[in-house]
Structure formats: C-alpha cells, structure tokens
C-alpha atoms as a PDB file:
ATOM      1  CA  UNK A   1       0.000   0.000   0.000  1.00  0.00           C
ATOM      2  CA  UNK A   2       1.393   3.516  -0.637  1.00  0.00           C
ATOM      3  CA  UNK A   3       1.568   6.178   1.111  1.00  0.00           C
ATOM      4  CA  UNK A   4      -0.613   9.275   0.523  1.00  0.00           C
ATOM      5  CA  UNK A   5       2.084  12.082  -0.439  1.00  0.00           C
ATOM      6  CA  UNK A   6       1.521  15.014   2.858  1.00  0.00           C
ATOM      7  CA  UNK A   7      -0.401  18.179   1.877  1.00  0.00           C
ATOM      8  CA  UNK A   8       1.035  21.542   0.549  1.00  0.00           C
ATOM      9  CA  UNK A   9      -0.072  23.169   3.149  1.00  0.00           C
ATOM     10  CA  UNK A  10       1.557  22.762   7.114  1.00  0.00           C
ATOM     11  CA  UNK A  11      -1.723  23.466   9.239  1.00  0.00           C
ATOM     12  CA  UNK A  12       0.379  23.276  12.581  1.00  0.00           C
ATOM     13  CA  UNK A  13       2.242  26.316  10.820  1.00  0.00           C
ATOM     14  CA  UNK A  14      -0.872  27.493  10.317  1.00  0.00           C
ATOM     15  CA  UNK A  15      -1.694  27.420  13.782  1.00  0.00           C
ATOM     16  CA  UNK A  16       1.621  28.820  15.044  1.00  0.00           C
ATOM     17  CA  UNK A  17       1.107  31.707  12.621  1.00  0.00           C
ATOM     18  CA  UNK A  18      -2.142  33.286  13.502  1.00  0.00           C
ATOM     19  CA  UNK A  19      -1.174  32.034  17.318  1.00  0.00           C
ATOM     20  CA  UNK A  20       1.873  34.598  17.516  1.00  0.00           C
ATOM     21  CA  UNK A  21      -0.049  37.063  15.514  1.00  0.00           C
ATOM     22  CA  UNK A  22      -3.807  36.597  17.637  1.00  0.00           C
ATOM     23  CA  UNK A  23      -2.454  39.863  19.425  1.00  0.00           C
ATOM     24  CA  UNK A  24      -1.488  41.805  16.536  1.00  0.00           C
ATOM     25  CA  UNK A  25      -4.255  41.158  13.918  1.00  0.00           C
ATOM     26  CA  UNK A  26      -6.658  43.842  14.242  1.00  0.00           C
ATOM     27  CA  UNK A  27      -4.112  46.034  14.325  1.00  0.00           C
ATOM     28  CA  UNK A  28      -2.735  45.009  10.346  1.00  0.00           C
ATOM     29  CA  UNK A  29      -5.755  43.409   9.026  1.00  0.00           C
ATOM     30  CA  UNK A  30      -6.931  46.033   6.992  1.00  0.00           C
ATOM     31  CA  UNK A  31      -6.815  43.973   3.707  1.00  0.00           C
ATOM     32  CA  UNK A  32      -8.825  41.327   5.337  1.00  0.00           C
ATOM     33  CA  UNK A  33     -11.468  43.594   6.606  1.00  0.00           C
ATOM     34  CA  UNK A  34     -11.180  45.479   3.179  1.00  0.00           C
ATOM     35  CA  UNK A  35     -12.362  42.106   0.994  1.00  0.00           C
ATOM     36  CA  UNK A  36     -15.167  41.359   3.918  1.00  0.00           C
ATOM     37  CA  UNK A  37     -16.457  44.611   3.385  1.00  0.00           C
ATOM     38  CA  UNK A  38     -16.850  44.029  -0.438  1.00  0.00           C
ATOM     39  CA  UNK A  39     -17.978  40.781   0.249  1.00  0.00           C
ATOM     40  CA  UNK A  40     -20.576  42.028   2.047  1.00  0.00           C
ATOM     41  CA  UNK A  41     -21.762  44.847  -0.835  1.00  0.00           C
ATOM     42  CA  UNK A  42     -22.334  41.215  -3.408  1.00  0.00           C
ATOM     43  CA  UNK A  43     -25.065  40.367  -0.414  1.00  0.00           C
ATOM     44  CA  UNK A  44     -26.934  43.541  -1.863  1.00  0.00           C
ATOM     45  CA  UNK A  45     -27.517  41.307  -4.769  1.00  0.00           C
ATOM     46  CA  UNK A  46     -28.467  37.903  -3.225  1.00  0.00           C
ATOM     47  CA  UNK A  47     -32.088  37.478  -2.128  1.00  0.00           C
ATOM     48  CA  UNK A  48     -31.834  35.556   1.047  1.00  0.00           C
ATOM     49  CA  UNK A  49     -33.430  35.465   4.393  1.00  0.00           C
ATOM     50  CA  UNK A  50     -31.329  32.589   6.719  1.00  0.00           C
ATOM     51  CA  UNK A  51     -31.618  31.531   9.772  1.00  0.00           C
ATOM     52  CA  UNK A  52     -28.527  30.680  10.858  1.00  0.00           C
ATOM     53  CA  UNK A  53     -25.195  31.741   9.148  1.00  0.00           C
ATOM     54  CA  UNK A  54     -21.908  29.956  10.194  1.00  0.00           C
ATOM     55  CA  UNK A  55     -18.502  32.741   9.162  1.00  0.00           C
ATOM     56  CA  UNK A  56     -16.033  29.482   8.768  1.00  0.00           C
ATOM     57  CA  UNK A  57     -12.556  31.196   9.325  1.00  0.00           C
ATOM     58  CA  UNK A  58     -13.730  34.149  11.012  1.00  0.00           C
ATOM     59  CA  UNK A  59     -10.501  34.676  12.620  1.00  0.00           C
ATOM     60  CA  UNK A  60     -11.306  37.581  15.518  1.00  0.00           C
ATOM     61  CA  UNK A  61     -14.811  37.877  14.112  1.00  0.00           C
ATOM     62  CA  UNK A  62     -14.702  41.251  12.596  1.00  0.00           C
ATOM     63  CA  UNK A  63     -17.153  39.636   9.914  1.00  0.00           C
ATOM     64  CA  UNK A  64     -19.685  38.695  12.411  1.00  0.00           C
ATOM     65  CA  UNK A  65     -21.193  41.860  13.576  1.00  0.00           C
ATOM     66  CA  UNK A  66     -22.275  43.341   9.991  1.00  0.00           C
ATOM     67  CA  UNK A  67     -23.493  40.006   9.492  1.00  0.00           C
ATOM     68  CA  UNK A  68     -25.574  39.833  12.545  1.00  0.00           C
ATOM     69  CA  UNK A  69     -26.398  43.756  11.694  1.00  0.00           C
ATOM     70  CA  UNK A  70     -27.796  41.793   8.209  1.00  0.00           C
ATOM     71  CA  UNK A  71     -29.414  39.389   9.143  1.00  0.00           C
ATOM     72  CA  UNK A  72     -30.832  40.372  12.524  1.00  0.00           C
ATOM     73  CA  UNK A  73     -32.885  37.420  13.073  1.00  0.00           C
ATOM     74  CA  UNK A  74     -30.448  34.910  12.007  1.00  0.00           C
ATOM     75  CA  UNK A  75     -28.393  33.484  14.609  1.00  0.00           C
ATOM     76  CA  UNK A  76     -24.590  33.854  13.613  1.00  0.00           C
ATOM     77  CA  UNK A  77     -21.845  31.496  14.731  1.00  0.00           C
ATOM     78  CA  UNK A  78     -17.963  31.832  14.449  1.00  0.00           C
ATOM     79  CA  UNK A  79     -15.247  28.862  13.542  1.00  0.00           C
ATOM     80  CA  UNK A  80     -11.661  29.283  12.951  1.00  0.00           C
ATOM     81  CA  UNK A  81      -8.948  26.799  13.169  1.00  0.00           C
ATOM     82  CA  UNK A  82      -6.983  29.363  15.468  1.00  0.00           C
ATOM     83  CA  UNK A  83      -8.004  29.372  19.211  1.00  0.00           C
ATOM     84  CA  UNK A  84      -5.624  32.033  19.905  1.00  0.00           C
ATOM     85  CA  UNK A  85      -7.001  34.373  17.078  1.00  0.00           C
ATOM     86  CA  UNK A  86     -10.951  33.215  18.986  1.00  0.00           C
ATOM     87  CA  UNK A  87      -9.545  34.175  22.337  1.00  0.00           C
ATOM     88  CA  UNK A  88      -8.383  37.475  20.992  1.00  0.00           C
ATOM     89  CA  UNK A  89     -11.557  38.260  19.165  1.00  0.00           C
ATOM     90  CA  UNK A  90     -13.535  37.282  22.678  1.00  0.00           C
ATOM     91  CA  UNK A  91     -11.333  40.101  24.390  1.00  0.00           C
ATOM     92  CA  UNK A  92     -12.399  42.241  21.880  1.00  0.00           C
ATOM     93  CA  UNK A  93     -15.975  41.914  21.810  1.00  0.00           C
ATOM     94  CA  UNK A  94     -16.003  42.457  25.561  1.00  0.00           C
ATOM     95  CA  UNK A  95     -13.970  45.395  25.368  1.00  0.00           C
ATOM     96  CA  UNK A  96     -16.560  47.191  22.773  1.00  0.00           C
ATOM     97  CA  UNK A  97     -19.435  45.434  24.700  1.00  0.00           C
ATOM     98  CA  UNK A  98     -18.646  47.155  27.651  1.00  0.00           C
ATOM     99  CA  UNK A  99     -18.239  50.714  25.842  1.00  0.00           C
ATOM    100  CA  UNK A 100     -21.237  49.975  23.223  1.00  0.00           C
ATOM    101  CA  UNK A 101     -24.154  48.803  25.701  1.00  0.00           C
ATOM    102  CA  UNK A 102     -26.131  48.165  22.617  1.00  0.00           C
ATOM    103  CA  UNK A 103     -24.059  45.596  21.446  1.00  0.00           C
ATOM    104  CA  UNK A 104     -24.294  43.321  24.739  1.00  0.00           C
ATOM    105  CA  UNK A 105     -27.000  41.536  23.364  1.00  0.00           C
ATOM    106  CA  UNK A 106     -24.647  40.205  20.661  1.00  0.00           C
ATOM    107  CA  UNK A 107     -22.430  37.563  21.374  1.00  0.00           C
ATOM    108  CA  UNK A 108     -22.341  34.983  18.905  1.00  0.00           C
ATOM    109  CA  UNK A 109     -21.068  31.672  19.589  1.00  0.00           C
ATOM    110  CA  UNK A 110     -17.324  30.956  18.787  1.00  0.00           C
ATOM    111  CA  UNK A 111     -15.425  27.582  18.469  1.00  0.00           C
ATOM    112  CA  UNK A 112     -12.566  25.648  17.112  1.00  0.00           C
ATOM    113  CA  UNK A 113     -12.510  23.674  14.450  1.00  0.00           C
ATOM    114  CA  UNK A 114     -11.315  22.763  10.897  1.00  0.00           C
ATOM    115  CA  UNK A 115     -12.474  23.376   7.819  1.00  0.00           C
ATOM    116  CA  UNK A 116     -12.881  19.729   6.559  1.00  0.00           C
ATOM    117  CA  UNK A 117     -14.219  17.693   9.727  1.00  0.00           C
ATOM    118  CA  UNK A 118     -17.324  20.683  10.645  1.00  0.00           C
ATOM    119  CA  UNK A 119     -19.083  19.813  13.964  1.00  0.00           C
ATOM    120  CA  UNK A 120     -22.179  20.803  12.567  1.00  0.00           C
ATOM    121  CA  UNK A 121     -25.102  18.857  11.571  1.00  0.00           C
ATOM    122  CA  UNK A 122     -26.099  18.416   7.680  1.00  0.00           C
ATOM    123  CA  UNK A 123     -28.285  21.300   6.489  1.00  0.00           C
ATOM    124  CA  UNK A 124     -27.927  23.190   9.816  1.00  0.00           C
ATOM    125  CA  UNK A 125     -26.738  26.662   7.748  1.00  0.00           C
ATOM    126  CA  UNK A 126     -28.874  28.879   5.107  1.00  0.00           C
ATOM    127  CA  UNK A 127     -25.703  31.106   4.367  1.00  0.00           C
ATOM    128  CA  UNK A 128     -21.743  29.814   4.457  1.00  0.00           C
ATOM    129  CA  UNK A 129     -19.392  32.485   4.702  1.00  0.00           C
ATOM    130  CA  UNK A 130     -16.029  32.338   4.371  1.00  0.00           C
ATOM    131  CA  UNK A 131     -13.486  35.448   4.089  1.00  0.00           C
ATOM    132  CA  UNK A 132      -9.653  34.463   2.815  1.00  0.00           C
ATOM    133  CA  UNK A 133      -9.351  31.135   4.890  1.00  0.00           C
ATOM    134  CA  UNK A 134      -9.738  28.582   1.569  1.00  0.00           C
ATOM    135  CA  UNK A 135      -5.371  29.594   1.067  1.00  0.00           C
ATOM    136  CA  UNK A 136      -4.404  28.214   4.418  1.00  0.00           C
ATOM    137  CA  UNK A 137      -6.184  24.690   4.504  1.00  0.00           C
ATOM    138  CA  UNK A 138      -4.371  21.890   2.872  1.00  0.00           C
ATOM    139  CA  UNK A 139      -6.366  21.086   0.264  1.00  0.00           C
ATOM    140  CA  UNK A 140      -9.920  23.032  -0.504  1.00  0.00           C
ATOM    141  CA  UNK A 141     -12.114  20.097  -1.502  1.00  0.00           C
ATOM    142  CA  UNK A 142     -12.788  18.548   1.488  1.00  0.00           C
ATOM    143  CA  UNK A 143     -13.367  21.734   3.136  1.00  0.00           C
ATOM    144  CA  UNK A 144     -16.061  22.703   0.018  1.00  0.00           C
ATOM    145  CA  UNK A 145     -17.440  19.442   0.582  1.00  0.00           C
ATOM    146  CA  UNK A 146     -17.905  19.891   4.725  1.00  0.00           C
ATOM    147  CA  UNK A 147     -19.692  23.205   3.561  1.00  0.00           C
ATOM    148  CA  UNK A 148     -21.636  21.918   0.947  1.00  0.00           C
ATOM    149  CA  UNK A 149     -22.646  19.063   3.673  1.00  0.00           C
ATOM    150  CA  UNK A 150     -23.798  21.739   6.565  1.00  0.00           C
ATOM    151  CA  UNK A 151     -25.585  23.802   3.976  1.00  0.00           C
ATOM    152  CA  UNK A 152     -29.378  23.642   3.736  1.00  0.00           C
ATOM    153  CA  UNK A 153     -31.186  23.125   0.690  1.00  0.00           C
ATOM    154  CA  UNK A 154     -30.875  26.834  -1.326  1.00  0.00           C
ATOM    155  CA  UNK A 155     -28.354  27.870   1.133  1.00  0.00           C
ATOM    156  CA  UNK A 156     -25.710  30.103  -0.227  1.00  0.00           C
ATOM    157  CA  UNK A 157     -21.942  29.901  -0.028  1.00  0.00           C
ATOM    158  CA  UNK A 158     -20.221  33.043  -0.009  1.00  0.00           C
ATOM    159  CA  UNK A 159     -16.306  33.349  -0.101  1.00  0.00           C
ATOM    160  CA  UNK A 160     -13.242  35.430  -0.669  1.00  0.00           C
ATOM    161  CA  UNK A 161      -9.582  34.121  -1.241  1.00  0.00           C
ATOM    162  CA  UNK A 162      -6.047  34.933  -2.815  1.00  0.00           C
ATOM    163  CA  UNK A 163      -5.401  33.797  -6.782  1.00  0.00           C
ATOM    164  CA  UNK A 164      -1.837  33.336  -7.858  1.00  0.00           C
ATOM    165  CA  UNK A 165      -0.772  36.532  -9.020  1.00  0.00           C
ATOM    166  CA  UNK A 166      -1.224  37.326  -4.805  1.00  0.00           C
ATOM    167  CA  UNK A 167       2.660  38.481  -4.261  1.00  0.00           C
ATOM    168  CA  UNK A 168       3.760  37.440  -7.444  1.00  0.00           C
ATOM    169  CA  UNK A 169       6.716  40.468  -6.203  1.00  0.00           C
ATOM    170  CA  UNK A 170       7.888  38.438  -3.314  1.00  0.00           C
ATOM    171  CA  UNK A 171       7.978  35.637  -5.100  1.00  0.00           C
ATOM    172  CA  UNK A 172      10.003  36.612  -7.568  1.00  0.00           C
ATOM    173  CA  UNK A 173      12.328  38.382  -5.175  1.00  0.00           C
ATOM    174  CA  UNK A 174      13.810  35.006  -3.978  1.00  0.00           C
ATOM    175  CA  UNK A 175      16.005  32.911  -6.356  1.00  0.00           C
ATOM    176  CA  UNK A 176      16.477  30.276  -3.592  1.00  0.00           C
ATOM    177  CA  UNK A 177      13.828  27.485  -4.982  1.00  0.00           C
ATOM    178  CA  UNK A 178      12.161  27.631  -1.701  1.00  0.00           C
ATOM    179  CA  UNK A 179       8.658  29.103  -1.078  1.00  0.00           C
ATOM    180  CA  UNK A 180       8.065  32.244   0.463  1.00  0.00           C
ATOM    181  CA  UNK A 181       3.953  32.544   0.009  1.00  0.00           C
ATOM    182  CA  UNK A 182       1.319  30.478   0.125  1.00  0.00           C
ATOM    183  CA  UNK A 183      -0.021  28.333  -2.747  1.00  0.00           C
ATOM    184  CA  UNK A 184      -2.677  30.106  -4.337  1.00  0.00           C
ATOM    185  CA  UNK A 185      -5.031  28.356  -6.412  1.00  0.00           C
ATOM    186  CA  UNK A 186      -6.640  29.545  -9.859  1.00  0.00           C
ATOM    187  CA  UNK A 187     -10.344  30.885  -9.981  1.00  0.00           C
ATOM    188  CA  UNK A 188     -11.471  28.604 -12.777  1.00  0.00           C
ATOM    189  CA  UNK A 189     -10.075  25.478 -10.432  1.00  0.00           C
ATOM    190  CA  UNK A 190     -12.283  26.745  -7.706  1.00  0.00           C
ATOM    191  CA  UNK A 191     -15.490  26.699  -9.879  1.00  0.00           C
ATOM    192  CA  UNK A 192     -14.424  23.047 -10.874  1.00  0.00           C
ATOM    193  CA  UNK A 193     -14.199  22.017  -7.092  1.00  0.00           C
ATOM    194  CA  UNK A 194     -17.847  23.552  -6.426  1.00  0.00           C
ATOM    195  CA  UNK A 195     -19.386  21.705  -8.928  1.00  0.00           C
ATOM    196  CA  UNK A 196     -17.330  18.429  -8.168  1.00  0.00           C
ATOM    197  CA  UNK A 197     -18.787  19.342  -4.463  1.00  0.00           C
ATOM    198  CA  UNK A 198     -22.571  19.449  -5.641  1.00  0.00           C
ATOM    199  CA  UNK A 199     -22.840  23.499  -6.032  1.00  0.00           C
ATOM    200  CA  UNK A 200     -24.887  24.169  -8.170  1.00  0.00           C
ATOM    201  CA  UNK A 201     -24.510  27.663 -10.495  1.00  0.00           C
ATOM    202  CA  UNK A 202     -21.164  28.798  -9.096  1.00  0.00           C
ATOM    203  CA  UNK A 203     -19.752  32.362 -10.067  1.00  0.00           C
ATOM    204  CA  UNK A 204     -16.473  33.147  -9.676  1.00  0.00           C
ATOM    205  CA  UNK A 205     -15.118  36.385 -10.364  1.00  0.00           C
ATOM    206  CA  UNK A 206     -11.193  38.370  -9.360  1.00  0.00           C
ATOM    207  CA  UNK A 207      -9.572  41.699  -9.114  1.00  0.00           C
ATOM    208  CA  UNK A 208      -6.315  43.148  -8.577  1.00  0.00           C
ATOM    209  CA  UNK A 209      -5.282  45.119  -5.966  1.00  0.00           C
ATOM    210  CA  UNK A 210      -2.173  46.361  -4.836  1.00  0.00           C
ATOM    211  CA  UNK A 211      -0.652  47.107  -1.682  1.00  0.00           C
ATOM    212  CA  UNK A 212       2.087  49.751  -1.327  1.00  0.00           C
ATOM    213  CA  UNK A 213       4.756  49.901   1.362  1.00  0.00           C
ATOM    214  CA  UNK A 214       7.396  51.818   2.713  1.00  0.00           C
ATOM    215  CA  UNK A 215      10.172  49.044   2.665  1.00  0.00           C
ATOM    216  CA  UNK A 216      10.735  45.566   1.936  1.00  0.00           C
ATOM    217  CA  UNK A 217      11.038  44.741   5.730  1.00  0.00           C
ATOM    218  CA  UNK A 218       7.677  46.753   6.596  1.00  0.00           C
ATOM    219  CA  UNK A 219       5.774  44.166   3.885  1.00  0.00           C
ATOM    220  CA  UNK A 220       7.170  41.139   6.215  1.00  0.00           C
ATOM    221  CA  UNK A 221       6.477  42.357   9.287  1.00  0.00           C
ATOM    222  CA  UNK A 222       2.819  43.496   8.141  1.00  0.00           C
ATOM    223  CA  UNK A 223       2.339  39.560   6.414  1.00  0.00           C
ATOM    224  CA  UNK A 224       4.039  38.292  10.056  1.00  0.00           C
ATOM    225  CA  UNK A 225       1.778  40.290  12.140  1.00  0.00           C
ATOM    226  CA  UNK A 226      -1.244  39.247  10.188  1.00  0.00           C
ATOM    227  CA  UNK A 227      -0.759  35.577  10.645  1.00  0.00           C
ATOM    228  CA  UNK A 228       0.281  35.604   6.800  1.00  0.00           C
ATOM    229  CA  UNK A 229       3.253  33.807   6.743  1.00  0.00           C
ATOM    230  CA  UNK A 230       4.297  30.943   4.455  1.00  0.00           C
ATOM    231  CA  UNK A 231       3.175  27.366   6.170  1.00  0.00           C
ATOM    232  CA  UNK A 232       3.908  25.669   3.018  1.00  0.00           C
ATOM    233  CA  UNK A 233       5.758  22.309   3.629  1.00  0.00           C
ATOM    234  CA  UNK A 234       8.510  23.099   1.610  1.00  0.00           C
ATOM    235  CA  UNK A 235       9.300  26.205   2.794  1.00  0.00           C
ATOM    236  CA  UNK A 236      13.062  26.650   4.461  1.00  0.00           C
ATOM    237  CA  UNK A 237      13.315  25.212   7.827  1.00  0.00           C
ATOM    238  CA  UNK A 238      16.602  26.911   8.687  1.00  0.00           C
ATOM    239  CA  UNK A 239      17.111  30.538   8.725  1.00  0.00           C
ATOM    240  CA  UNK A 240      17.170  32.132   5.419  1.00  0.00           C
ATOM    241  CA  UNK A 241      21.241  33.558   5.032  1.00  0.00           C
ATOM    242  CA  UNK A 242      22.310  36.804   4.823  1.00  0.00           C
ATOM    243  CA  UNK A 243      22.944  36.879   1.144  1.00  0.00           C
ATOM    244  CA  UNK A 244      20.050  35.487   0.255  1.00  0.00           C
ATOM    245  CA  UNK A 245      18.212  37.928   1.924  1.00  0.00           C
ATOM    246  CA  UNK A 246      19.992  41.112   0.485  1.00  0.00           C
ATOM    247  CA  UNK A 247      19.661  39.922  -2.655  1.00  0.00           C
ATOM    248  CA  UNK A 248      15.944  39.625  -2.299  1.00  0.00           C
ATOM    249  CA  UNK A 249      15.970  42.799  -0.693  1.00  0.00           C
ATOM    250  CA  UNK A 250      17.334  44.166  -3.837  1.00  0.00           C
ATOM    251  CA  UNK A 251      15.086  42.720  -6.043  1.00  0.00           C
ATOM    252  CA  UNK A 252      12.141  44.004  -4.601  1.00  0.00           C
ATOM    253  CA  UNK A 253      13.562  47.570  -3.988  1.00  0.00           C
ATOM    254  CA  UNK A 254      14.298  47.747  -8.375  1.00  0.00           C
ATOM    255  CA  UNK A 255      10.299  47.779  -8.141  1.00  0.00           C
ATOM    256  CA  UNK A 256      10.066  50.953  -6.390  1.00  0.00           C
ATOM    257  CA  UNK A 257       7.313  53.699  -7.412  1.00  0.00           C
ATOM    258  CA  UNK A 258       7.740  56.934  -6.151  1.00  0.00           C
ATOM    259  CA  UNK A 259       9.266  55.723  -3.143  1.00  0.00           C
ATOM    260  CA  UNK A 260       6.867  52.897  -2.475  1.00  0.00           C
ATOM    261  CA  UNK A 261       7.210  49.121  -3.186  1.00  0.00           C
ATOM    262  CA  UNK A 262       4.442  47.260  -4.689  1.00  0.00           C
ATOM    263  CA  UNK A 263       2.606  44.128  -3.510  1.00  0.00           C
ATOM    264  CA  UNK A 264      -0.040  42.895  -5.718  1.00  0.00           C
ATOM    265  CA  UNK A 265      -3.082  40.866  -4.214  1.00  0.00           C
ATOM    266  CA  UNK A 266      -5.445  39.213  -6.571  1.00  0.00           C
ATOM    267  CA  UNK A 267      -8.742  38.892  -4.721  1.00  0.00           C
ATOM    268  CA  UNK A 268     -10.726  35.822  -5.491  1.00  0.00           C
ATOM    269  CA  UNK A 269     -14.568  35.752  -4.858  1.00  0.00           C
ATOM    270  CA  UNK A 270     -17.424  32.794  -5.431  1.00  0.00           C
ATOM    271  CA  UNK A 271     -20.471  32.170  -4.643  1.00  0.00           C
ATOM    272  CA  UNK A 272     -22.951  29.256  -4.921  1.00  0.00           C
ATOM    273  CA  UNK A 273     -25.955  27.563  -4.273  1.00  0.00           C
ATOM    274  CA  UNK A 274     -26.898  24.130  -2.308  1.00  0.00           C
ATOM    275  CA  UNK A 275     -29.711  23.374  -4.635  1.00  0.00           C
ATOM    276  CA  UNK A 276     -32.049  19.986  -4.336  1.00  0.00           C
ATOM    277  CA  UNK A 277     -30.845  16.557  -5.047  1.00  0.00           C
ATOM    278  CA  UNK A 278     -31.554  15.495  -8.587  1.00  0.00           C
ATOM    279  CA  UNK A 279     -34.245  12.849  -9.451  1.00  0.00           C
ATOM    280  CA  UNK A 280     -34.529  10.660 -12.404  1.00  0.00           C
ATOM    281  CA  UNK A 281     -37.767  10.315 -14.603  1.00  0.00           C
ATOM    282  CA  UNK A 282     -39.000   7.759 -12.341  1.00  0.00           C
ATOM    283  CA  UNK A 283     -38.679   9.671  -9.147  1.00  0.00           C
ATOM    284  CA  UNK A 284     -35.780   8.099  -7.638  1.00  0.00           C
ATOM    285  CA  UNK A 285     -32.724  10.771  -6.068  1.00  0.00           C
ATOM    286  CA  UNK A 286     -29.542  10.749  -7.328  1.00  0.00           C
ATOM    287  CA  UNK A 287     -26.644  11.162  -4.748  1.00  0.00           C
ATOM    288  CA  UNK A 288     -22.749  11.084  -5.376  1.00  0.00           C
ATOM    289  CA  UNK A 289     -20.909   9.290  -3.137  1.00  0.00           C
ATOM    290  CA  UNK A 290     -17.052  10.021  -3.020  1.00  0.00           C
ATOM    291  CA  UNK A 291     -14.104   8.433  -2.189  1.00  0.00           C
ATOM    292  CA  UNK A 292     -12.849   8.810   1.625  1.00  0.00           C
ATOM    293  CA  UNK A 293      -9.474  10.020   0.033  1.00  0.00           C
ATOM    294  CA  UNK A 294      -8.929  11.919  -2.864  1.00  0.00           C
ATOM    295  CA  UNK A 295      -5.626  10.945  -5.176  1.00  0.00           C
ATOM    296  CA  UNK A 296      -3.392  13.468  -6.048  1.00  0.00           C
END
C-alpha cells in the first residue's frame, strides 16, 4: 500500500502563525477587513433570508457583527482553526461590549474547528461564509465538501480568497527554490471544485489590488503580524542567510514607485448555491458518493 504524499499546506504552521499574531491582527488586518467589506456589498444582490449563518474562518470575528447587523434574526456562529485568534476576538468583543451597551446583546457563539471535519449537523446553515481562509487549509475540496454538507437546501456559499498573481513580487524576489507565500489556487479550479462538491450555479469572479509599502522589511512584518506567513511544507526550515536575503531585498527595492514598493493581491470571490438533489424520470434521487481520500 502507498503512502498518501503530505499536503502543501503545514496546518500546525498554520496554527503557530495566527497564534503569535492573535495579538497583533486587528491592528494590520486592513486587507482582510477590506475584501469582507466588499464581500458584504455582493449580499446587496443575493435574495436571502437565513436563519442561521456559520462565518467558517472568522478569525477575531470582525465579519460577524455586519453580518448579525444583516441578518438580525439569524443566529450567527464563528469557527476558525486558530483558538488564539478566537480568544483574541472574545477580548475584543467584551472590550466594545462594555463601551457599546447596545451591542451586549450580541455575542455569537465561537469555536474551534477545521475546515474539513465541521461539527455541525447536515443542512444546519442557510448562508456559508467564508473570508480568505480557503489559502491556508491543505487542500480546498474537502473543506467545500464539509460546507456543501452543513448547507441547507438553497443555502448560499459566499467566499473570498487569494489567486496566484497574490505576491507574485515576493515571489520573484527570492532565487532560492524555496517558497516564500502560500499556494494560491486559480479561480477557474475553484469553480471546478464547487461543482465536483454538488454546487450548483457557481460564479467566480477576481480583481487586482495592490498594496504599497514603505520598505521591503515593513511588507514582512505586516504579512508576520497578520498571521500571513508561508506554512507551506517546503518552505526553508533553517534561517534564510544573509545573502540570500539582500539579494531579495534588492530585487524588490528595483520595483520601487515613487518611493513605495508594490505588492499585488489578486482577490478571489465565489459564490454558490446548495440546490435539491436530482431525481430521475421515475422519481428516484440521485446522490454522489465520493471516495474517503482523494488521489493526487
């Protein structure tokens, strides 16, 4: 029997990551809370009424109040694979609870857990959202498929995350052969993984933005204090040497603009539908049934 090759992505990385950075992220997130807000102008578009929304990655939960502000009779619930960035959100909340009295009554639930194994029953959500987590799991169709599994009948999905040309700059920067980003997958793959999932009329759209900083070192302390470091397995385990290093430094400071480097983000969004089972002429459902494990 062989073995199953490990994923791209190292989610105990992952976890140390947004763990050293649980303190720091609302302070540098402003990307993140930049693509929820835009996220949440595409609801404008979407008629939809749910009961109970589940924000799957919802890091210190800056999604959950607008949503709750939404969908005020919906009851909202947080998951992230990060107890440290849950803790820090918790602190958070109290601190505006205690200054906004008319938030007290507010306090949606929060809890651990990963993206492919939800503890959630089938059919328990009428919206999935999802802001720039699908990057750090290690591979996106089991996760699509847990969401497509606690999604009720014409319950939406709704989610945000980074396409390959995301830091194309800092990639190029190193000539090392190690990675120094994330994998980021293509759009069009995406919309082939919601309809292998059971989605039914995905749309998938992108746009560039870009991100301008002072100096090379300010971009890595802004991904480190966000959480958004590389966790890919391959990454360098050691410390990366001096001269490798200045010449990346180098590299990125030939792309200067006016005194500003550039770091591109492409923004991928998507949205689907959990529509009904299909039936056959004679009435009887059709269900797909997938392999436990998924071959590479």
């Amino acid at each position: 029997m062989g073995v199953a090759p490990a994923p791209f992505v190292d989610q105990r990385q992952v976890r140390r990551n947004f763990a050293r950075a649980a303190a720091t992220y609302d302070e540098v997130a402003v990307l993140q809370r930049e693509v929820g807000s835009r996220m949440l102008e595409r609801l404008d578009y979407v008629r939809i009424e749910p009961q109970r929304i589940l924000d799957l990655g919802c890091g210190t939960g800056a999604s959950l109040t607008a949503l709750h502000e939404r969908y005020p009779a919906a009851t909202v619930i947080g998951a992230d694979l990060s107890e440290a960035m849950l803790r820090a959100g918790k602190t958070q909340r109290s601190r505006l609870h205690w200054l906004l009295p008319f938030l007290r009554g507010n306090r949606p639930p929060l809890l651990a857990a990963e993206a492919a194994a939800l503890p959630f029953a089938a059919r328990a959500f009428g919206l999935l959202w999802t802001n720039l987590m699908l990057h750090w799991v290690a591979d996106p169709l089991p996760a699509l498929r847990e969401m497509h599994r606690v999604l009720a009948v014409d319950g939406l999905l709704m989610f945000s995350t980074f396409g390959p040309d995301t830091l194309q700059e800092l990639r190029a920067s190193f000539r090392d052969g190690q990675p120094h980003t994330q994998r980021f997958i293509d759009m069009h793959d995406y919309g082939d993984m919601l309809v292998e999932c059971g989605f039914s009329d995905p749309v998938m759209d992108a746009e560039m933005l870009t991100v301008t900083y002072a100096s090379f070192d300010d971009l890595l302390a802004d991904l480190r204090r966000s959480g958004s470091g590389c966790a890919m397995h391959g990454r360098r385990q050691g410390l990366t040497g001096r001269t490798a290093w200045a010449a990346a430094r180098a590299a990125y400071d030939g792309l200067a603009r006016d005194g500003r480097l550039p770091a591109t983000v492409e923004v991928v969004y998507g949205h689907a539908w959990k529509g009904e089972p299909r039936k056959t002429a004679d009435g009887r459902t059709i269900i797909r049934f997938e392999p436990r494990q998924r071959s590479r």
